[in-house]
N, C-alpha and C. Protein backbone atom coordinates (compact mmCIF):
# COMPACT_ATOMS: atom_id res chain seq x y z
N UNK A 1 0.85 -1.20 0.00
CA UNK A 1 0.00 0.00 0.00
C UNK A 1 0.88 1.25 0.00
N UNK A 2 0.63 1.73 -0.99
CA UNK A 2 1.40 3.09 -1.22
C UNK A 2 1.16 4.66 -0.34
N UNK A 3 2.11 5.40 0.08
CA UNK A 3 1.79 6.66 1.03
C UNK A 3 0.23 7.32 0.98
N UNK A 4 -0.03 7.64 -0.61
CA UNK A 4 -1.28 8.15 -0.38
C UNK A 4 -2.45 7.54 -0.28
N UNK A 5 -2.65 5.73 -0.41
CA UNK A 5 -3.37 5.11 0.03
C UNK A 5 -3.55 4.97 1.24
N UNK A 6 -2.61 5.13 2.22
CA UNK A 6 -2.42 4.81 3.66
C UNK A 6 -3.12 6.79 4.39
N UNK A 7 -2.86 7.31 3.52
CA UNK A 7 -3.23 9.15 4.38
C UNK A 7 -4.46 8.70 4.06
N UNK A 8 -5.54 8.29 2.87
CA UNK A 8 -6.52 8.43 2.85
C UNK A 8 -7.36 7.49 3.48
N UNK A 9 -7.18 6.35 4.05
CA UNK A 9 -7.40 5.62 4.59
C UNK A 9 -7.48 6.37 6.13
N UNK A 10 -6.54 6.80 6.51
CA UNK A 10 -6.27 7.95 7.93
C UNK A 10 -7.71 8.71 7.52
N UNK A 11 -7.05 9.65 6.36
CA UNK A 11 -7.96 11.01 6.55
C UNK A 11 -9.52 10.79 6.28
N UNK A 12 -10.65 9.57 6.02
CA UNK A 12 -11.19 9.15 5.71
C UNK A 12 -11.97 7.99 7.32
N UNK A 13 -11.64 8.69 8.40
CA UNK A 13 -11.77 7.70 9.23
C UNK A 13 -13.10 7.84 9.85
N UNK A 14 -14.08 9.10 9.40
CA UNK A 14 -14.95 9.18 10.31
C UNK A 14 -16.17 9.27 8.54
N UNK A 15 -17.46 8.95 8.98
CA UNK A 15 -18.27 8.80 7.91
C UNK A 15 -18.37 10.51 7.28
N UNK A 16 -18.23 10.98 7.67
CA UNK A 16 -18.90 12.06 7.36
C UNK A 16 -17.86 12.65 6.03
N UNK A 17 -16.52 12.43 6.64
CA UNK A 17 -15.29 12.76 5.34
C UNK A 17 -16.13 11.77 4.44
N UNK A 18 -16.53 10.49 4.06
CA UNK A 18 -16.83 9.48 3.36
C UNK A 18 -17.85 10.61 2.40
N UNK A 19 -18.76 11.53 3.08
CA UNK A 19 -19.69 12.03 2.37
C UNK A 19 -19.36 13.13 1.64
N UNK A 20 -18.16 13.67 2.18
CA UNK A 20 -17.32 14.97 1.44
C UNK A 20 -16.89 13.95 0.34
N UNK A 21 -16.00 13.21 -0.23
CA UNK A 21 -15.60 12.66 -0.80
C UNK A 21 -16.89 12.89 -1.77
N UNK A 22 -18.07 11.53 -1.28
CA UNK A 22 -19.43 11.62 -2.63
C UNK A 22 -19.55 12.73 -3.43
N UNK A 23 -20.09 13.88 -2.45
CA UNK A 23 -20.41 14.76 -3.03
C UNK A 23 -19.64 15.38 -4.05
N UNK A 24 -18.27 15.23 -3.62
CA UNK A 24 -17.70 16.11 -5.00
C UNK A 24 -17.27 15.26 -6.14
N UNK A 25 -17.47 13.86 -6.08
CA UNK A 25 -17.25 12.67 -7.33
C UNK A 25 -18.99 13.69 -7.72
N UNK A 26 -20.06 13.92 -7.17
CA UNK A 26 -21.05 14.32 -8.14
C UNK A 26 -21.02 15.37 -8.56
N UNK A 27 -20.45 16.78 -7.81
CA UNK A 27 -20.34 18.19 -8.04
C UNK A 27 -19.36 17.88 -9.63
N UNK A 28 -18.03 17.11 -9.42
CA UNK A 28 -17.20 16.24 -10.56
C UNK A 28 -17.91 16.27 -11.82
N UNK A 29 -19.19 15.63 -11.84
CA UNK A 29 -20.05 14.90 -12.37
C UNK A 29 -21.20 15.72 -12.99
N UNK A 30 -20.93 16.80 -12.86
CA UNK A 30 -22.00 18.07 -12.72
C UNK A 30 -23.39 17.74 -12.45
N UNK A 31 -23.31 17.41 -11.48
CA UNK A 31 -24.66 17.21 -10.36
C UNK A 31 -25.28 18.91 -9.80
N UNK A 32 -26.54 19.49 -10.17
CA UNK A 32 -27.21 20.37 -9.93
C UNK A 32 -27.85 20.93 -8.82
N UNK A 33 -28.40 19.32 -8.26
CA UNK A 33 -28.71 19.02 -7.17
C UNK A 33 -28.33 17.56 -6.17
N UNK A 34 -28.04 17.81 -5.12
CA UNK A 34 -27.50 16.56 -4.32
C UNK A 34 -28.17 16.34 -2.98
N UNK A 35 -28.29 14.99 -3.20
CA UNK A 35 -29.06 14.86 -1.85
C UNK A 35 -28.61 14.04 -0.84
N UNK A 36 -28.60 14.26 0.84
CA UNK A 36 -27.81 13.84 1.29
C UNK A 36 -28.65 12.97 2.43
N UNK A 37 -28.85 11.91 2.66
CA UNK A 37 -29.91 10.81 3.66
C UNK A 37 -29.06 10.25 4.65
N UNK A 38 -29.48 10.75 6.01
CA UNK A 38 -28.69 9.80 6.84
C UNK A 38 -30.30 9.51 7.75
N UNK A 39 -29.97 7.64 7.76
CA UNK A 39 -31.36 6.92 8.47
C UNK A 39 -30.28 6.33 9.98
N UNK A 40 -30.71 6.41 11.35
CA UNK A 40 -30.12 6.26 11.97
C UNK A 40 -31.60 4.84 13.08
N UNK A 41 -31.28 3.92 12.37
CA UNK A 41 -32.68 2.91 13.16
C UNK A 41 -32.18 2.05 14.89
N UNK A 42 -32.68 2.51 15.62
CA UNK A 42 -32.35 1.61 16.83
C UNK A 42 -32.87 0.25 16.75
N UNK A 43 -34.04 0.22 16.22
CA UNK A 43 -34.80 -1.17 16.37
C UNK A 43 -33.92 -1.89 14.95
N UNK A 44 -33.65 -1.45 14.25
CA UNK A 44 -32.96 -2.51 13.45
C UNK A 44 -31.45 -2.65 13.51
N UNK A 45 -31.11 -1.48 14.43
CA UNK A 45 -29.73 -1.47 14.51
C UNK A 45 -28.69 -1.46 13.02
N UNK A 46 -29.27 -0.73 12.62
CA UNK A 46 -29.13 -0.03 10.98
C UNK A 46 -28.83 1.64 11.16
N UNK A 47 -27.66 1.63 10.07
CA UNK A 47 -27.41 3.23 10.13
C UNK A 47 -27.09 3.09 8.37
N UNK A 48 -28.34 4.14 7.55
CA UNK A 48 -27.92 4.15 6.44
C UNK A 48 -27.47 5.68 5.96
N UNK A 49 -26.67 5.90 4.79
CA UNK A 49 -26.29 6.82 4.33
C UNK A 49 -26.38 6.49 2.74
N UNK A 50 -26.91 7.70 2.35
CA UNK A 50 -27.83 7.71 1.05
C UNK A 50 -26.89 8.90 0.14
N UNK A 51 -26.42 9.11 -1.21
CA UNK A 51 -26.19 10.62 -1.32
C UNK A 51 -26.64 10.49 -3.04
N UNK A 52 -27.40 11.06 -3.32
CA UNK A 52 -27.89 10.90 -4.91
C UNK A 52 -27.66 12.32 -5.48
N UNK A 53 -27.49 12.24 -6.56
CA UNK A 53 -27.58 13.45 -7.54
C UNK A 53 -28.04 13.20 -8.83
N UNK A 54 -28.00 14.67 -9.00
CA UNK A 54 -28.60 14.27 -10.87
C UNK A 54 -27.58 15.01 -11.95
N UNK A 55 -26.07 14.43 -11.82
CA UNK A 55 -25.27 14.52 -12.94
C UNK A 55 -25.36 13.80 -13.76
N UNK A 56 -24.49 13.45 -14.61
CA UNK A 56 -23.77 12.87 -15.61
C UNK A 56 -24.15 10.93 -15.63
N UNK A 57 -24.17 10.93 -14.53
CA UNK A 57 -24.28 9.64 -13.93
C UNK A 57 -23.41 8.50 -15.12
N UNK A 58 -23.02 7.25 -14.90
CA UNK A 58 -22.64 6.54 -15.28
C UNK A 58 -23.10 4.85 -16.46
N UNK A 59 -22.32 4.62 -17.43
CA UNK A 59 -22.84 3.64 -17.90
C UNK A 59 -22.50 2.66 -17.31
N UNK A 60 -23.67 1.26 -17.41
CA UNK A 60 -23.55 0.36 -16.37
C UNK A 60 -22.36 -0.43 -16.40
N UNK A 61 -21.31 -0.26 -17.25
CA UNK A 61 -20.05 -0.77 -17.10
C UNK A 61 -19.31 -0.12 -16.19
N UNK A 62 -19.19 1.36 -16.56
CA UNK A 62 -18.66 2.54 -14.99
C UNK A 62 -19.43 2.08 -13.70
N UNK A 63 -20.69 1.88 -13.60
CA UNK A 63 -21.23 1.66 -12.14
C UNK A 63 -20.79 0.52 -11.85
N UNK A 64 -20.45 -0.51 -12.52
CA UNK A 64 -20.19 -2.41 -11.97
C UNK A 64 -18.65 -1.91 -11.56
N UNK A 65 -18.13 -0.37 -12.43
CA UNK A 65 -16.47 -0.74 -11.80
C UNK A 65 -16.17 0.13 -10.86
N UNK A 66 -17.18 0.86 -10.70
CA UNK A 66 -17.18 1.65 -9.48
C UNK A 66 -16.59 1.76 -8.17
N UNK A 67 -16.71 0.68 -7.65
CA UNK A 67 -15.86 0.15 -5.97
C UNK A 67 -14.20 -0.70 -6.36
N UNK A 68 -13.95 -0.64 -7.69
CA UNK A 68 -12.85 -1.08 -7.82
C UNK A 68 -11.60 0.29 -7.71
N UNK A 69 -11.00 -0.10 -6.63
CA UNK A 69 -9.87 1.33 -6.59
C UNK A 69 -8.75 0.88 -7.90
N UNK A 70 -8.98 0.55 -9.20
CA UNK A 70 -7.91 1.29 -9.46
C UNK A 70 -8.86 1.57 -11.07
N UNK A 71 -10.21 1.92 -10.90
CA UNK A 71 -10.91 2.40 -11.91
C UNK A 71 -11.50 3.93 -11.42
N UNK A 72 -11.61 5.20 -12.03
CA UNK A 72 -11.97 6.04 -11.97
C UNK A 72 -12.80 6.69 -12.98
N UNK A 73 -13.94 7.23 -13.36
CA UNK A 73 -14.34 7.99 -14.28
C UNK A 73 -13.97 9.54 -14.63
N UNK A 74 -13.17 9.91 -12.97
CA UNK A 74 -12.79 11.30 -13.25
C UNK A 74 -11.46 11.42 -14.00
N UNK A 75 -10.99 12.13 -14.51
CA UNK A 75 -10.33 12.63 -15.43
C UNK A 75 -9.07 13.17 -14.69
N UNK A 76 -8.88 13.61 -13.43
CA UNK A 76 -8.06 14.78 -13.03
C UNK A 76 -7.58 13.82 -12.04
N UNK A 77 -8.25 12.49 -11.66
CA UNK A 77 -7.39 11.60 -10.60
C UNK A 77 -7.45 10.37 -11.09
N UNK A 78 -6.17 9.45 -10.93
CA UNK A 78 -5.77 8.26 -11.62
C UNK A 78 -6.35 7.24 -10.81
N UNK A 79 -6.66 6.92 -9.35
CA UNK A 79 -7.04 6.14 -8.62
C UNK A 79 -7.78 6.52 -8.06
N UNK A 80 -9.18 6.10 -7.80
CA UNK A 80 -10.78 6.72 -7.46
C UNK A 80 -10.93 5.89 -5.95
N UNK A 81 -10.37 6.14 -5.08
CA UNK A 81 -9.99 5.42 -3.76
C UNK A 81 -11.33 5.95 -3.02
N UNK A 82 -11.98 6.86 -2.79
CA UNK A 82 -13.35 7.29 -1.99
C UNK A 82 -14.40 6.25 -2.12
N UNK A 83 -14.91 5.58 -3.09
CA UNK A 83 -15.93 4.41 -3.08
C UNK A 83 -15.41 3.22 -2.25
N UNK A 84 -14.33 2.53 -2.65
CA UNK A 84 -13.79 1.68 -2.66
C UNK A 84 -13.21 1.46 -1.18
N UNK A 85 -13.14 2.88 -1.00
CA UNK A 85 -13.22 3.05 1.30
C UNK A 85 -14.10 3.00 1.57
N UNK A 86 -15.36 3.47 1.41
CA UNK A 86 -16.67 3.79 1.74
C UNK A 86 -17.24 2.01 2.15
N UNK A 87 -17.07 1.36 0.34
CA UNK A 87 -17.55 -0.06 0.61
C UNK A 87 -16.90 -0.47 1.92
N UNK A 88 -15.20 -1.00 1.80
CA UNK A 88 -14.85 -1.41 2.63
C UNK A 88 -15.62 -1.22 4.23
N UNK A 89 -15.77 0.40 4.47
CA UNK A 89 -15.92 0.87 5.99
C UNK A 89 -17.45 -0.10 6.00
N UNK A 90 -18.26 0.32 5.06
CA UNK A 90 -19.87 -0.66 4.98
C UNK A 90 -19.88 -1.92 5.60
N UNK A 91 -18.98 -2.57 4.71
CA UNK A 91 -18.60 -4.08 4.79
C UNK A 91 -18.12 -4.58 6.19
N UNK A 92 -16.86 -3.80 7.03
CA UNK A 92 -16.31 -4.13 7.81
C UNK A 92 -17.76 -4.00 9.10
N UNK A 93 -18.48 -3.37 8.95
CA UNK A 93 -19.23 -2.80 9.68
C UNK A 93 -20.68 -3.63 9.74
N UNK A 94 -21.07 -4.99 9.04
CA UNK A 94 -21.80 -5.53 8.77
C UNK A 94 -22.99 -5.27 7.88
N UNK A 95 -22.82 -4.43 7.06
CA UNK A 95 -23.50 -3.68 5.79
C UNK A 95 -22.97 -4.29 4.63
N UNK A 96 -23.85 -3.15 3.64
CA UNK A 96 -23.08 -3.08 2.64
C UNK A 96 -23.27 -1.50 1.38
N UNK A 97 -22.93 -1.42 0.18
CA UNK A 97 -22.61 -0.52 -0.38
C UNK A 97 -23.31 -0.73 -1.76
N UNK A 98 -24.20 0.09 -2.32
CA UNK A 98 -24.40 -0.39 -3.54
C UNK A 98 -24.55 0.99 -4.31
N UNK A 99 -24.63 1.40 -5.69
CA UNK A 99 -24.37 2.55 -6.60
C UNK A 99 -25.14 1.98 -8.05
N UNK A 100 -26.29 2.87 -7.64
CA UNK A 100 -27.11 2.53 -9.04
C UNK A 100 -27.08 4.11 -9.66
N UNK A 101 -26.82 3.64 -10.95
CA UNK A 101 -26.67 4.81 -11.77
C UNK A 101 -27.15 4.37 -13.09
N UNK A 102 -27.42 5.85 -13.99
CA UNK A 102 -28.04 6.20 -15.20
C UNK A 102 -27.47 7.12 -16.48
N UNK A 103 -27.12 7.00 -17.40
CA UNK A 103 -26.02 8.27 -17.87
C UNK A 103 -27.22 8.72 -18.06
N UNK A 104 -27.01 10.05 -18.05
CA UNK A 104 -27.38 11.35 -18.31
C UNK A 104 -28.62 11.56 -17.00
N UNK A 105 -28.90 10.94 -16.48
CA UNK A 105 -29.67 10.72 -15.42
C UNK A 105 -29.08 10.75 -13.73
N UNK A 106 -27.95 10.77 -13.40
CA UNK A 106 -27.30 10.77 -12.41
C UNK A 106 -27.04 9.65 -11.45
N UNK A 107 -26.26 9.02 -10.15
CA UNK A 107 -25.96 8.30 -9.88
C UNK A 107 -26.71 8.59 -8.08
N UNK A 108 -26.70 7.13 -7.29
CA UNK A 108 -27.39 7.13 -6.23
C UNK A 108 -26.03 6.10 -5.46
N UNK A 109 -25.36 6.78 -4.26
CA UNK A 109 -24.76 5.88 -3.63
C UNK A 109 -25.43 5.64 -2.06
N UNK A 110 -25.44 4.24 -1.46
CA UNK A 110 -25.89 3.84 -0.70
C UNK A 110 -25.30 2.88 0.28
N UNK A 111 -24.98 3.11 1.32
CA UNK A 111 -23.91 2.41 2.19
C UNK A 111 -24.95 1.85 3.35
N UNK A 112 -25.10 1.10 3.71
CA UNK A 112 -25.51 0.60 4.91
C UNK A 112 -24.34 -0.06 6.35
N UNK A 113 -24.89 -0.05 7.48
CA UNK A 113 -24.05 0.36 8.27
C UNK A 113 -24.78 -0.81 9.92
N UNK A 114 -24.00 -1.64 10.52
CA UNK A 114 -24.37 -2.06 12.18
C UNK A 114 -24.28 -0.51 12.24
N UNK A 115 -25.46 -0.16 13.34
CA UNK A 115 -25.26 1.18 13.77
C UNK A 115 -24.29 0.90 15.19
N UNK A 116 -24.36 -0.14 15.92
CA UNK A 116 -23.53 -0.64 17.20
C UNK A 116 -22.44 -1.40 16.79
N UNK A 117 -22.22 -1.43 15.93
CA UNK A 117 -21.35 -2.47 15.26
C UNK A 117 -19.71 -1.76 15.31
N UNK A 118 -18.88 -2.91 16.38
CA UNK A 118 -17.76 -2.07 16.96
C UNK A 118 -16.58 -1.75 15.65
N UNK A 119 -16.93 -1.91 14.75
CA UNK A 119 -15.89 -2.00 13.43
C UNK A 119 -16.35 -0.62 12.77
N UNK A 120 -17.68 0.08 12.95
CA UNK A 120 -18.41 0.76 12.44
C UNK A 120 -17.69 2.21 12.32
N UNK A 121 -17.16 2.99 11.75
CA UNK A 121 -16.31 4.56 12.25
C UNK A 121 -17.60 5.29 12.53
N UNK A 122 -17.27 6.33 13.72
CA UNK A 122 -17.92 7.85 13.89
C UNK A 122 -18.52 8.08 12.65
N UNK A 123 -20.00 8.48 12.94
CA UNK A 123 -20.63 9.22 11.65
C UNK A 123 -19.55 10.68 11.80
N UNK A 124 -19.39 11.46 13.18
CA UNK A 124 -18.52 12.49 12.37
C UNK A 124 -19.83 13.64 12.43
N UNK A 125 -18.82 14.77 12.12
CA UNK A 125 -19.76 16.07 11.92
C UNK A 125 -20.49 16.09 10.27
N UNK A 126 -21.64 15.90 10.56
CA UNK A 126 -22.63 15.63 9.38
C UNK A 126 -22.60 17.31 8.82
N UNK A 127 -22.90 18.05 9.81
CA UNK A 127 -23.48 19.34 9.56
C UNK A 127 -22.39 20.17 8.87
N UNK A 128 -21.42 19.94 9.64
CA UNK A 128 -20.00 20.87 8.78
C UNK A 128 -19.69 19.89 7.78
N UNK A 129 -20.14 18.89 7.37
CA UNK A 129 -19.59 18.22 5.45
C UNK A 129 -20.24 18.82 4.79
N UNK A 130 -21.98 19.17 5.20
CA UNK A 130 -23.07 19.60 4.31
C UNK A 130 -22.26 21.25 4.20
N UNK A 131 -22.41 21.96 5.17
CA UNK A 131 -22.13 23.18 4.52
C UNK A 131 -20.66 23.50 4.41
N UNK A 132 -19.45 22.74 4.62
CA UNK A 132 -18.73 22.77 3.23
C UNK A 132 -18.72 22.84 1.87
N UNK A 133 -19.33 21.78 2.07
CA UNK A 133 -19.86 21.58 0.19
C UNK A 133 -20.94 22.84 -0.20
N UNK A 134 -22.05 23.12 0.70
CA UNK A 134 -22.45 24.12 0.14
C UNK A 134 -21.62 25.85 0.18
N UNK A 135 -20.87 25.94 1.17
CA UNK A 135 -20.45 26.94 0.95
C UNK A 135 -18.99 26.93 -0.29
N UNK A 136 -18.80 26.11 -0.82
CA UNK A 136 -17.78 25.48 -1.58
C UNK A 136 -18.44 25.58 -3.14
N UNK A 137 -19.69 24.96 -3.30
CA UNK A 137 -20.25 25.65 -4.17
C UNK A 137 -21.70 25.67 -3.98
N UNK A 138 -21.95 27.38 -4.05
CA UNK A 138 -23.30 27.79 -4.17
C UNK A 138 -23.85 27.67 -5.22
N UNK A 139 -23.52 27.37 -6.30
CA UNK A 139 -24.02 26.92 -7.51
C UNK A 139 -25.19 25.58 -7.37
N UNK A 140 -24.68 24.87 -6.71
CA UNK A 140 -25.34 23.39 -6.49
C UNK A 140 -26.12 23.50 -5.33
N UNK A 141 -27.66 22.70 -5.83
CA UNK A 141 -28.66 23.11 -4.34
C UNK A 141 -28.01 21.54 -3.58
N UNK A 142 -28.59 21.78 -1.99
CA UNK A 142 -28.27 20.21 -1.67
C UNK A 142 -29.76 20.25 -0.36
N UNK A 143 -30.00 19.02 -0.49
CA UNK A 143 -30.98 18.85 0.56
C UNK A 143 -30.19 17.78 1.20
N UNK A 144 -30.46 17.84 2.78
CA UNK A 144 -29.86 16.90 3.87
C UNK A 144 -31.05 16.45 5.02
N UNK A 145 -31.41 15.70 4.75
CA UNK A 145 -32.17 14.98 5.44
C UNK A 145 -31.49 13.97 6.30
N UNK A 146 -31.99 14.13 7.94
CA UNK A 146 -31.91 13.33 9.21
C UNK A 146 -32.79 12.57 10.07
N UNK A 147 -32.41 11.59 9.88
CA UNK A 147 -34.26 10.32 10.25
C UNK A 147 -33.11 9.82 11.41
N UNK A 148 -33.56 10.03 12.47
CA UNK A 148 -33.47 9.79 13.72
C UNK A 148 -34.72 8.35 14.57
N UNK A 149 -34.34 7.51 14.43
CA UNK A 149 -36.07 6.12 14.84
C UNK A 149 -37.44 7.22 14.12
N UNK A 150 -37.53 7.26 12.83
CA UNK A 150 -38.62 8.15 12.32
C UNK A 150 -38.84 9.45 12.83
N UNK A 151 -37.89 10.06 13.63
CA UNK A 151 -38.43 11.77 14.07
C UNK A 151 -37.05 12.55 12.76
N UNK A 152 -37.39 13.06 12.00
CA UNK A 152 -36.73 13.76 10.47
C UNK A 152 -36.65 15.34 10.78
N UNK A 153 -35.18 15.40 9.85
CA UNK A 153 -35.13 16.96 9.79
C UNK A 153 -34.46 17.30 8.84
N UNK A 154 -35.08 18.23 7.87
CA UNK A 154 -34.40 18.29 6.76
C UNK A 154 -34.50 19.67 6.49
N UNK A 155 -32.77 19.69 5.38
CA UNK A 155 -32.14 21.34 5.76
C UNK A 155 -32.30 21.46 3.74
N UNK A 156 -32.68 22.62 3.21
CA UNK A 156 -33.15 22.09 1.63
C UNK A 156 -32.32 23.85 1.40
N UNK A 157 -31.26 24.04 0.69
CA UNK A 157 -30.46 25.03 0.27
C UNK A 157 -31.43 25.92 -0.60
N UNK A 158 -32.52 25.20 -1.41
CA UNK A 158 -33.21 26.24 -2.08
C UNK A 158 -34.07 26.88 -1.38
N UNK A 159 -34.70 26.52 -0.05
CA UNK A 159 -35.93 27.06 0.63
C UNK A 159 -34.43 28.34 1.36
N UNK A 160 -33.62 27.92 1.87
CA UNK A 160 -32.47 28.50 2.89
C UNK A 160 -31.90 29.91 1.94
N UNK A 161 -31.91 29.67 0.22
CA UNK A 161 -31.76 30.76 -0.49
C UNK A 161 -32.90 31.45 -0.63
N UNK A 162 -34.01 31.71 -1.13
CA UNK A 162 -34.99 31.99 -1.07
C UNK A 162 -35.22 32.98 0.02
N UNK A 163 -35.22 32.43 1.35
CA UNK A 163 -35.49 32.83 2.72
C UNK A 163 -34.37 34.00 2.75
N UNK A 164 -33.13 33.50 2.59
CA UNK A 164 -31.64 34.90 2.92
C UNK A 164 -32.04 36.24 1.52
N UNK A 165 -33.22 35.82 0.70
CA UNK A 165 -33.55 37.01 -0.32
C UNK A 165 -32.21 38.22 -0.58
N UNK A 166 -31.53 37.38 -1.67
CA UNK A 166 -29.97 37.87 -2.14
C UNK A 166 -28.70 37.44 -1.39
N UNK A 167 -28.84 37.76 -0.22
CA UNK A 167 -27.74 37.45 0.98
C UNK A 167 -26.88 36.25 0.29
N UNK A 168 -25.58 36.01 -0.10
CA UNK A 168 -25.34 34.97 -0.46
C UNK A 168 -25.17 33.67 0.53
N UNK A 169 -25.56 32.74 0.64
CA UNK A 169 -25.93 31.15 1.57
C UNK A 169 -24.23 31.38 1.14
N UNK A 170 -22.67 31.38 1.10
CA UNK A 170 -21.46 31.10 1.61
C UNK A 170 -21.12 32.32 1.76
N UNK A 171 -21.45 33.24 2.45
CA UNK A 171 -21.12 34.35 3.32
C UNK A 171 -20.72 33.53 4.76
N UNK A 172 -19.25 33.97 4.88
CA UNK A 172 -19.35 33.16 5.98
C UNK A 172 -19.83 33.37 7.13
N UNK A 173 -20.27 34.49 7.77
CA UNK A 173 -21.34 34.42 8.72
C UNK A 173 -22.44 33.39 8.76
N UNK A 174 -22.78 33.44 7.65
CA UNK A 174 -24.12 32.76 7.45
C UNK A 174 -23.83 31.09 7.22
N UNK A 175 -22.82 30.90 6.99
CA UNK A 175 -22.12 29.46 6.86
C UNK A 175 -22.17 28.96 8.46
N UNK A 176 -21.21 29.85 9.14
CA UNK A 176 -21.46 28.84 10.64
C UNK A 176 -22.72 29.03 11.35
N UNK A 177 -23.35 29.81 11.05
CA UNK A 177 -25.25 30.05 11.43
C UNK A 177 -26.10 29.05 11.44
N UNK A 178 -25.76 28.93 10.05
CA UNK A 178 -26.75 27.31 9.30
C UNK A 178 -25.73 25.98 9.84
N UNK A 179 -24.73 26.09 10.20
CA UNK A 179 -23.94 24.72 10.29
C UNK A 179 -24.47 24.92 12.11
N UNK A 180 -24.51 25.67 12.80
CA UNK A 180 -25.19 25.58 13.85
C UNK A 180 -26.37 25.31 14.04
N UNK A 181 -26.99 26.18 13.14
CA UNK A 181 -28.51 25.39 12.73
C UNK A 181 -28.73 24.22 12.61
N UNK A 182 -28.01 23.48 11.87
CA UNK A 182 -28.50 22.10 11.10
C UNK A 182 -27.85 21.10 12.57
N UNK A 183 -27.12 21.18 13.16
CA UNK A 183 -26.33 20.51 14.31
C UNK A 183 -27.18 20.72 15.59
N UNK A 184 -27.85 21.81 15.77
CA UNK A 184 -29.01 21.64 16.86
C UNK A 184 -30.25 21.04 16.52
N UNK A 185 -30.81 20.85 15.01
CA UNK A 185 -31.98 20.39 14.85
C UNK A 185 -31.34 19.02 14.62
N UNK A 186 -30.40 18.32 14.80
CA UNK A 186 -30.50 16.91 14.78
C UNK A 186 -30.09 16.44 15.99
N UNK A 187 -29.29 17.56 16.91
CA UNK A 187 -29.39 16.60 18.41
C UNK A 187 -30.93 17.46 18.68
N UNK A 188 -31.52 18.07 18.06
CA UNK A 188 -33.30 17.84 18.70
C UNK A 188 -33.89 16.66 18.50
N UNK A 189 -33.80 16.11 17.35
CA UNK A 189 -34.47 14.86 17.06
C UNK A 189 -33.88 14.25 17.55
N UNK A 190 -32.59 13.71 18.31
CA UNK A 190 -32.11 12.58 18.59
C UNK A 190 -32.13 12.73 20.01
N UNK A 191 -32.23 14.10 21.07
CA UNK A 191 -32.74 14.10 22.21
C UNK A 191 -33.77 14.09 22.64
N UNK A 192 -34.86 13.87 21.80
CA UNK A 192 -36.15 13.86 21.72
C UNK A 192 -36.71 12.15 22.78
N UNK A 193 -35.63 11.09 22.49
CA UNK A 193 -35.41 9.91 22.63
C UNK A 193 -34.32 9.81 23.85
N UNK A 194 -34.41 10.35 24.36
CA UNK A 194 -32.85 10.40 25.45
C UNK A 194 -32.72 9.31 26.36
N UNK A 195 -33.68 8.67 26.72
CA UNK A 195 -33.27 7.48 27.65
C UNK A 195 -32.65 6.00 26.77
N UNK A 196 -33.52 5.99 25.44
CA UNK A 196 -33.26 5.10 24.51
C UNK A 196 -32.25 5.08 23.94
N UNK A 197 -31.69 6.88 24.11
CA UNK A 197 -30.37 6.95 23.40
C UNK A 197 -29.18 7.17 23.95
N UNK A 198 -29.28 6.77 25.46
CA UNK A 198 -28.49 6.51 26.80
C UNK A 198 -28.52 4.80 26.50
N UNK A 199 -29.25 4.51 26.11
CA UNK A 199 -29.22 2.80 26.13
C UNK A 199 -28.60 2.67 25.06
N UNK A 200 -28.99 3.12 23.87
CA UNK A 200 -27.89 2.77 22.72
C UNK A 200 -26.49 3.41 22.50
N UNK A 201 -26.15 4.67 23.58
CA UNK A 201 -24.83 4.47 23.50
C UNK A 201 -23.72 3.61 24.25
N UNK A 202 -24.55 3.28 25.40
CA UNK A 202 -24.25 2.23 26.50
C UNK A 202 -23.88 1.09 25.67
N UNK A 203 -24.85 0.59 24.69
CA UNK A 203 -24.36 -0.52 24.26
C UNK A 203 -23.34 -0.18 22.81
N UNK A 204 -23.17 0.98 22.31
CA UNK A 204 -22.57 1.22 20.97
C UNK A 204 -21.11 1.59 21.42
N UNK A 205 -20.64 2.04 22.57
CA UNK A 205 -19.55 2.67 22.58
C UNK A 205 -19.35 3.73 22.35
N UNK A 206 -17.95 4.01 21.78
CA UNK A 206 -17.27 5.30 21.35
C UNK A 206 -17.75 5.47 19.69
N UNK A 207 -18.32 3.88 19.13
CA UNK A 207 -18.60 4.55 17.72
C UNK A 207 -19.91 4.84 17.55
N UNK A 208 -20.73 5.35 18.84
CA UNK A 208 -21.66 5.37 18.15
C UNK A 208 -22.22 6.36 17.54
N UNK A 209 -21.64 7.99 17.96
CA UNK A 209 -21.83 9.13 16.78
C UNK A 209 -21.50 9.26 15.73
């Protein structure tokens, strides 16, 4: 394993880098809009992560080679190592990873996850990947949706532009506003549950954020 296989493997340790990665294989991809699903189930002990867009998407020979690290569709990098971690982290974790895509129609990646499952990495700061990417590019809308045992909260860049009427959404004031925003409305939904979610960290450990 070569140096920069081994940093990204490091720098790649918590889920949420996993989702920085997606998003910009689709921003890549000229994806318009991106959508970002995290399902977090106690009763099934399932944690899924969803991220779809509507670029370029792939022919079904690119999607079957997709999780292979030494195939890439992008142009500007020789080894496409972000899927091919993602599966792995899925896999190790008692999940799995799948990527259905469409050319000209865009691509859907989908990782499933033991949510207690001690192999499983930190989901990680969800809220600061989302508005990276959006303050990174305002060009692209993104919706982020958070399903907490069915209590949801979802943050949608076009209602958030609309609402700031001109103000640009990567002003950075307004960047750590909304990244505060979006980080209190999901420990609302997930403290909403607090004894249940004293029991499931009891039994999840250190990975279970």
């Amino acid at each position: 394993m070569g140096t920069r296989e081994r940093y990204l493997i490091i720098a790649l340790n918590d889920l949420s880098l996993h989702i920085l990665d997606i998003v910009q294989n689709a921003i890549s991809a000229g994806a318009g809009l991106i959508t970002v699903c995290i399902t977090e189930n106690e009763a099934d002990d399932r944690l899924v992560i969803s991220i779809a867009d509507n670029g370029r998407g792939m022919t079904p020979e690119e999607a079957a080679r997709a999780t292979d690290p030494y195939f890439t569709s992008r142009r500007t990098r020789k080894v496409g190592l972000g899927l091919p971690l993602f599966k792995q982290s899925a896999e190790q974790s008692g999940g799995a990873l799948t990527v259905v895509s469409a050319a000209g129609k865009g691509t859907t990646v989908t990782a499933t996850f033991g949510l207690c499952h001690i192999d499983r990495p930190a989901l990680g700061d969800t809220a600061n990947a989302v508005m990276l990417s959006v303050a990174a590019n305002p060009h692209v809308d993104f919706i982020y949706t958070h399903d907490y045992n069915h209590r949801q909260y979802t943050f949608d860049t076009r209602e958030v532009k609309a609402a700031l009427d001109g103000l640009p959404i990567h002003n950075p004031q307004m960047v750590l506003w909304l990244t505060d925003m979006i980080r209190e409305n999901v420990k609302a939904i997930r403290s909403s549950e607090s004894s249940s979610r004293q029991s499931l960290k009891s039994r999840c450990g250190g990975n279970y954020e």
